[in-house]
Each structure stands twice: as C-alpha cells, then as structure tokens.
Protein backbone atom coordinates (compact mmCIF):
# COMPACT_ATOMS: atom_id res chain seq x y z
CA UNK A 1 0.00 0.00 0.00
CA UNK A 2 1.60 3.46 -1.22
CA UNK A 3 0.84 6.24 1.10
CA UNK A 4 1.25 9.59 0.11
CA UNK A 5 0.19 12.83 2.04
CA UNK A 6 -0.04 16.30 0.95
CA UNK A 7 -0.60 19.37 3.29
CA UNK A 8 -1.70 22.74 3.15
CA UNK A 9 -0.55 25.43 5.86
CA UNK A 10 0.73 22.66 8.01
CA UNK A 11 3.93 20.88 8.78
CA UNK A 12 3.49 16.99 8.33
CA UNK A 13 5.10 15.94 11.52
CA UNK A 14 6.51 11.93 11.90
CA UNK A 15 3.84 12.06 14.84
CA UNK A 16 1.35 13.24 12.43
CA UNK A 17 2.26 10.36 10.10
CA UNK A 18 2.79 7.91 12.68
CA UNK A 19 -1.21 8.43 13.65
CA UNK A 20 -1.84 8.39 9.89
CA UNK A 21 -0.24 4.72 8.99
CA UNK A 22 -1.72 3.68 12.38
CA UNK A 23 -4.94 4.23 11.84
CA UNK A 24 -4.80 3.27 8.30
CA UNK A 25 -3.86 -0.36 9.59
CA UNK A 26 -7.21 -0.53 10.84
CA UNK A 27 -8.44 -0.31 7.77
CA UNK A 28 -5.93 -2.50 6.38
CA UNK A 29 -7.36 -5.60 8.59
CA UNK A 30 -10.59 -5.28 6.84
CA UNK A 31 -9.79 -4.83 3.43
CA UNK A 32 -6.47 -6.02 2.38
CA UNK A 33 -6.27 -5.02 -1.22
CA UNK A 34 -5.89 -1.28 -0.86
CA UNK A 35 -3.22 -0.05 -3.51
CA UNK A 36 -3.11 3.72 -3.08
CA UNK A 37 -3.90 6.24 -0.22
CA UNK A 38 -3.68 9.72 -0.44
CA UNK A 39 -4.19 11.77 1.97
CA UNK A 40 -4.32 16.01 2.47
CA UNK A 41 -4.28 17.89 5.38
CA UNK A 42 -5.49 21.66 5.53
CA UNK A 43 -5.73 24.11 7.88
CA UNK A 44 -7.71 26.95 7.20
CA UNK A 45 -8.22 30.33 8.03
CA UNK A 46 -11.47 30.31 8.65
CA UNK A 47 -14.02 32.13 10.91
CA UNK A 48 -15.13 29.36 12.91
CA UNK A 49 -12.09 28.08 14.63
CA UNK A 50 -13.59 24.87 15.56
CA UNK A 51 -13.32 23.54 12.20
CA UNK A 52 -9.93 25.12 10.89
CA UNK A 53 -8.54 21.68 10.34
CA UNK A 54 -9.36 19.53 7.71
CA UNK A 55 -8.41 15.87 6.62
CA UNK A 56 -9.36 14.51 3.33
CA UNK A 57 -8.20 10.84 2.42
CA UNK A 58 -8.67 8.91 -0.58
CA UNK A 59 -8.11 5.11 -1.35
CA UNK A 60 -8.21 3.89 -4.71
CA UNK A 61 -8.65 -0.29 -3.58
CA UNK A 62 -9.59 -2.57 -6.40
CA UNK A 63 -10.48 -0.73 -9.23
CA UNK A 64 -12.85 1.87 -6.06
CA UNK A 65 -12.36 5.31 -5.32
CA UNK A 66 -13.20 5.96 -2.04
CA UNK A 67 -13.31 9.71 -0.12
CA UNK A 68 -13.97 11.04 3.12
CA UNK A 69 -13.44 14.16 4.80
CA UNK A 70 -13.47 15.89 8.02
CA UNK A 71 -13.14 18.54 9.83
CA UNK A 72 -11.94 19.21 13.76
CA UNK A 73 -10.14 21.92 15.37
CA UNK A 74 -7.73 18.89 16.19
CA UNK A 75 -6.09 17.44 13.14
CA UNK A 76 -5.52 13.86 15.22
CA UNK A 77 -9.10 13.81 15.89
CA UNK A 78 -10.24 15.28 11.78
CA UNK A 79 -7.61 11.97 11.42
CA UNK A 80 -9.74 9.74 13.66
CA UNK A 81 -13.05 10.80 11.84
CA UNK A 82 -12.29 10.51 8.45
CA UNK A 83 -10.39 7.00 9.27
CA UNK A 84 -14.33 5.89 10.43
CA UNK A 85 -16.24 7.05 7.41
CA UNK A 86 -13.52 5.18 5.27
CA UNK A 87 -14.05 1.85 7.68
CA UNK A 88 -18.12 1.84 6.69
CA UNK A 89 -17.36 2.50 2.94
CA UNK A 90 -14.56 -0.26 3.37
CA UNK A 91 -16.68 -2.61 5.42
CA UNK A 92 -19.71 -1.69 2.67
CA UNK A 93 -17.83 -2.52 -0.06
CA UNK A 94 -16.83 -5.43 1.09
CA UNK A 95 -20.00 -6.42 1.66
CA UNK A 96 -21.36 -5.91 -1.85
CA UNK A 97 -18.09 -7.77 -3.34
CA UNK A 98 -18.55 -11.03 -0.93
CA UNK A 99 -22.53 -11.19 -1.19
CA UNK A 100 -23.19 -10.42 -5.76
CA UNK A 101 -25.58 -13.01 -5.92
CA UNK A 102 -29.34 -12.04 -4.33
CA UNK A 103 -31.23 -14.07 -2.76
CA UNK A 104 -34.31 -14.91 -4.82
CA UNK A 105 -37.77 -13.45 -3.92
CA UNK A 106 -41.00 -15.95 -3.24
CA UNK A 107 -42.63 -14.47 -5.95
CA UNK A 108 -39.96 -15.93 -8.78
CA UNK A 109 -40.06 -18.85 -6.57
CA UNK A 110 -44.13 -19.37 -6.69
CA UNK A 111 -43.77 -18.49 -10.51
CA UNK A 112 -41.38 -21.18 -11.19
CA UNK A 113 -43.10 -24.04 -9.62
CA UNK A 114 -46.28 -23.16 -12.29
C-alpha cells in the first residue's frame, strides 16, 4: 500500500504520520487489497475556529475510489473521523463484493413451480 500525504498550511510531523499509517492499519485488517492512499491535510483560516482543520483521504482499492473528509479543530481527531467514514465505505464494499448473488424473492419462486 503506497501512502502519500499532501498538506496545506501545516507541517506533516513523523507524529502526524505515525497516527496516519496507524490508523490506516485498521483499515488495512478489513480490506487487504488497498493499492493507493492519499491523503491532504489543511488548515484553514477560517471564521469558525472549531473547524480550521481539515483531513481529506482517498483510497483507490480494487479498481474503487473511495473519499472522506473531516473537519476538527484537532487534526488527530479530523484523522480519527475521516479513518471511520472510510471503515463503513470499506466494510460496505466489502460487503457488496462477498454477497453479488441475491437471494431470490418468493414471488420468482411461486412463478417457477407453475
């Protein structure tokens, strides 16, 4: 898995990328075919202070785009969100990749035995 960050107005800190590969190994243990994941961080000079710092994350995983964003007024924590709405979209996709056949409905069932 390539990991490549991009920032905007901040220093990316080995901390900050420390918390970034860590929680990314969450994700990892759910889905293991992840190829790329790129992910921007952005603080802003914004008005409301409590959401001056952004996280954005995409993961391009078997031929899937997948986004999220978030924001915080603590980057760890915009990190933490944005790891969570990947994990459903992760855990969703897998889904719909292990379960392509549907179930067949008592009304093809009843027409069949005609």
């Amino acid at each position: 898995m390539k990991v490549i960050i991009n920032s905007s107005h901040v220093e990316v800190t080995p901390a900050l990328k420390e918390h970034l590969t860590e929680k990314l190994s969450v994700i990892k243990k759910h889905f293991d075919q992840i190829i790329q994941v790129s992910a921007t961080f952005i603080v802003e000079k914004a008005h409301e202070k409590e959401l001056r710092q952004t996280c954005e994350i995409n993961i391009h995983a078997l031929g899937k785009d997948l986004f999220a964003q978030s924001h915080h007024a603590d980057l760890y924590k915009a990190i933490d969100l944005t790891i969570d709405k990947l994990d459903k979209q992760i855990l969703k996709l897998k889904e719909i990749t292990k379960n392509h056949h549907h179930p067949v409905s008592a009304k093809h069932i009843s027409a069949s035995m005609d």
